[in-house]
C-alpha atoms as a PDB file:
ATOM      1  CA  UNK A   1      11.425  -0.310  -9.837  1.00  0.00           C
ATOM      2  CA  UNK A   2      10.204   3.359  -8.717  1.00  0.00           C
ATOM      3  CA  UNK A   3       7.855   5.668 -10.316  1.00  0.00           C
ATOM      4  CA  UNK A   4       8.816   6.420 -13.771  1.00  0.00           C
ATOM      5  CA  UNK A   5       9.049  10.263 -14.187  1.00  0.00           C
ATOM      6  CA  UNK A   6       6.669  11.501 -16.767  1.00  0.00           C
ATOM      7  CA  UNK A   7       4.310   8.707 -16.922  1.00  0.00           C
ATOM      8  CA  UNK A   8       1.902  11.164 -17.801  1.00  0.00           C
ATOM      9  CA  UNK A   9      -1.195   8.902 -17.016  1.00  0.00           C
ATOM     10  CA  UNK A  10      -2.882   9.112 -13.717  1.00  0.00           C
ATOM     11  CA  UNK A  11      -5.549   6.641 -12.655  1.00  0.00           C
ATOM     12  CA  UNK A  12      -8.800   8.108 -11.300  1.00  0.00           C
ATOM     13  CA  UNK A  13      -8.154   9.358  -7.552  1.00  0.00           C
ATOM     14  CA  UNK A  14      -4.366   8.415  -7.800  1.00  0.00           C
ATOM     15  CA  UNK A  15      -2.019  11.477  -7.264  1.00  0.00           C
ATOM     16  CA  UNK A  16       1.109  11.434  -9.428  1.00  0.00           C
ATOM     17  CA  UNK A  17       3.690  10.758  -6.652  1.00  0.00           C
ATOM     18  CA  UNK A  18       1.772   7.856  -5.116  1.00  0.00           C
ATOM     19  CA  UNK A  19      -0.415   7.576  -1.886  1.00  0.00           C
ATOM     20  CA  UNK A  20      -0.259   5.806   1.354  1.00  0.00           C
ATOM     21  CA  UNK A  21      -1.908   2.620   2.119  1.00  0.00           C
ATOM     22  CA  UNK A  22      -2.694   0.195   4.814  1.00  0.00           C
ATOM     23  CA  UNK A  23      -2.751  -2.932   3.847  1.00  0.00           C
ATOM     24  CA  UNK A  24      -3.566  -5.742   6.373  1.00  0.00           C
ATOM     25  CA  UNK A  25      -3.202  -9.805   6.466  1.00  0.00           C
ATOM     26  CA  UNK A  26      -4.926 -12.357   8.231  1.00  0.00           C
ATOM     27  CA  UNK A  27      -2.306 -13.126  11.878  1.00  0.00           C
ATOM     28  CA  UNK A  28       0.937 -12.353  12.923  1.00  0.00           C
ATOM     29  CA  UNK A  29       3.371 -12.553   9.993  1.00  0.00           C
ATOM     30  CA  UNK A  30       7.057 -13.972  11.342  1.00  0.00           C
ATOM     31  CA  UNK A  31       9.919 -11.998  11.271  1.00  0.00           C
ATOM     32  CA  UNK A  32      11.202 -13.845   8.274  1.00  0.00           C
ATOM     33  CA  UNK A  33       7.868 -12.996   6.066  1.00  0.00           C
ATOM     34  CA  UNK A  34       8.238  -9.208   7.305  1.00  0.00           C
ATOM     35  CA  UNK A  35      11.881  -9.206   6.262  1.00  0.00           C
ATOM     36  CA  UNK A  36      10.046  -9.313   2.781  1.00  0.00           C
ATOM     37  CA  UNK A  37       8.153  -6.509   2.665  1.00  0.00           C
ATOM     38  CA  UNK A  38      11.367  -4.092   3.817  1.00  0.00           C
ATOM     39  CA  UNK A  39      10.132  -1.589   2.213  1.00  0.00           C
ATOM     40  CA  UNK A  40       7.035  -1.163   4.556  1.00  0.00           C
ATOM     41  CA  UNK A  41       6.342  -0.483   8.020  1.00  0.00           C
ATOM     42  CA  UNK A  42       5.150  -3.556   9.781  1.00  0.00           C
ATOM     43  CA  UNK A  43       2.544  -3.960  12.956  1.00  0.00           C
ATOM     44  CA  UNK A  44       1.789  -6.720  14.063  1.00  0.00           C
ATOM     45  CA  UNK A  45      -1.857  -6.776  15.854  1.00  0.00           C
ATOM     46  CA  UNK A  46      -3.206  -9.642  17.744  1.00  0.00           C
ATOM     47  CA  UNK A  47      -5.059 -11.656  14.987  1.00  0.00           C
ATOM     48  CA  UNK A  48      -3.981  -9.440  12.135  1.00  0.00           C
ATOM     49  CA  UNK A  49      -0.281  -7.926  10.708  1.00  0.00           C
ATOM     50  CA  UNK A  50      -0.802  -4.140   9.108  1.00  0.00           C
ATOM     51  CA  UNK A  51       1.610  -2.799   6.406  1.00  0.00           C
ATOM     52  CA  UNK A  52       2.096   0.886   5.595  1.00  0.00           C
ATOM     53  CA  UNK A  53       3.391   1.847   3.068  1.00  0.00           C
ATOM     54  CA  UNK A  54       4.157   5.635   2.255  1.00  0.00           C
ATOM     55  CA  UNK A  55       4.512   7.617  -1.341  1.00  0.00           C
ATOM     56  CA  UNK A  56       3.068   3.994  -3.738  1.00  0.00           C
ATOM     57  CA  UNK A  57       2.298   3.883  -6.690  1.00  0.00           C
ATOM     58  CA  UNK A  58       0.121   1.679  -8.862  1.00  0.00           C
ATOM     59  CA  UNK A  59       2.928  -0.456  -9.724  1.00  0.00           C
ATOM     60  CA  UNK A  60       4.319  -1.086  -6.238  1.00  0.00           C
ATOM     61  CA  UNK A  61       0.834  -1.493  -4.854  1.00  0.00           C
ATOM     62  CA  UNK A  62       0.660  -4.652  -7.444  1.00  0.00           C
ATOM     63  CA  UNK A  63       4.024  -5.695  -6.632  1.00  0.00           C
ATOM     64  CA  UNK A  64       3.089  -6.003  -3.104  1.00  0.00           C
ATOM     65  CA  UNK A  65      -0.057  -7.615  -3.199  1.00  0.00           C
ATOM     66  CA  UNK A  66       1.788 -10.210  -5.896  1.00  0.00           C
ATOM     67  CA  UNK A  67       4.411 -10.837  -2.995  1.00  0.00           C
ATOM     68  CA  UNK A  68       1.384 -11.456  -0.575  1.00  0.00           C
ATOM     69  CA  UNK A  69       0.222 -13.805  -2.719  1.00  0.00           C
ATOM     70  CA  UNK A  70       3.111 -15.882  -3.593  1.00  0.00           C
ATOM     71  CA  UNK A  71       3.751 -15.525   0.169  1.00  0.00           C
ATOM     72  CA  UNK A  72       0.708 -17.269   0.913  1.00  0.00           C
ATOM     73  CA  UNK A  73      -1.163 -14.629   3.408  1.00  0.00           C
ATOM     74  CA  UNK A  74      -4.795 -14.064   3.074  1.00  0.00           C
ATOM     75  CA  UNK A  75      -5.298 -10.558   2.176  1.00  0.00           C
ATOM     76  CA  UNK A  76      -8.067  -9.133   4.363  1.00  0.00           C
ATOM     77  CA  UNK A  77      -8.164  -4.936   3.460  1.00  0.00           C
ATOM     78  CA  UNK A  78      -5.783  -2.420   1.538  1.00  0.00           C
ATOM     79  CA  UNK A  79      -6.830   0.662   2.351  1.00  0.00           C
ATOM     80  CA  UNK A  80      -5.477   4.527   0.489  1.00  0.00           C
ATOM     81  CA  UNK A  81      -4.851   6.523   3.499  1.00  0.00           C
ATOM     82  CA  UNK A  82      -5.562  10.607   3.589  1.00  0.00           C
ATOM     83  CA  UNK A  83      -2.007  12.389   3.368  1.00  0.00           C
ATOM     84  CA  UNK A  84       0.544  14.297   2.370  1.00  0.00           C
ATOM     85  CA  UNK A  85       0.572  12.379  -1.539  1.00  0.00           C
ATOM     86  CA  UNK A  86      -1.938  14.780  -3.255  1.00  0.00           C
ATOM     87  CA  UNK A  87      -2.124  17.054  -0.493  1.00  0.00           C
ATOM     88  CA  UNK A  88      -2.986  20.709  -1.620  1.00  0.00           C
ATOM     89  CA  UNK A  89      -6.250  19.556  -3.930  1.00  0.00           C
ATOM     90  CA  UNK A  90      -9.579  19.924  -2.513  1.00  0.00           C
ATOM     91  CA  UNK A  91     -11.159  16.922  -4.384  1.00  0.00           C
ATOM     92  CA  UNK A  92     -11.718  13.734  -2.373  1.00  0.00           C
ATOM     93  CA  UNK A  93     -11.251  10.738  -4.225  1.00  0.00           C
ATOM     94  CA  UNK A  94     -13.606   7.656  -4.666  1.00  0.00           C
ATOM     95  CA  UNK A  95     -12.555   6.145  -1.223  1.00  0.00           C
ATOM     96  CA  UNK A  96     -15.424   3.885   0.504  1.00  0.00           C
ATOM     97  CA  UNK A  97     -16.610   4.524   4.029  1.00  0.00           C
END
């Protein structure tokens, strides 16, 4: 369910201990949907609901986006946020503008 210590693989830009990410849906998800995704912090925004999540891996990114799926939300943007995961290397990763 976490991380599993000495994975030893590491995807291309993806620190060892996980990364932050926004990850945003299309309108205001209902308490009940956010009681789903306990894990994250929830905002809702005006046409939109944003999801951090802090420390991810690959794994729980997937797990997520499967349990926005089955949820039925429209995925609009996930997003790897600069921060602390990583933090100490000089290299920036293949994030978009």
């Amino acid at each position: 369910m976490g991380a599993q210590a000495g994975a030893g693989h590491e995807r291309a830009g993806t620190p060892f201990g996980g990364s932050d990410f926004e990850i945003r849906v299309r309108g205001r998800v209902g308490t009940a949907l956010a009681s789903a995704f306990g894990e994250l912090t929830v905002r809702l925004c005006p046409a939109e609901t944003v999801l951090y999540g802090a420390g991810l891996d690959q794994a729980a990114l997937y797990g997520i986006l499967d349990r926005i799926q089955a949820l039925g939300l429209e995925l609009l943007e996930v997003r790897r946020l600069p921060g602390a995961a990583g933090a100490g290397g000089g290299s920036a990763g293949p994030e978009g503008p």
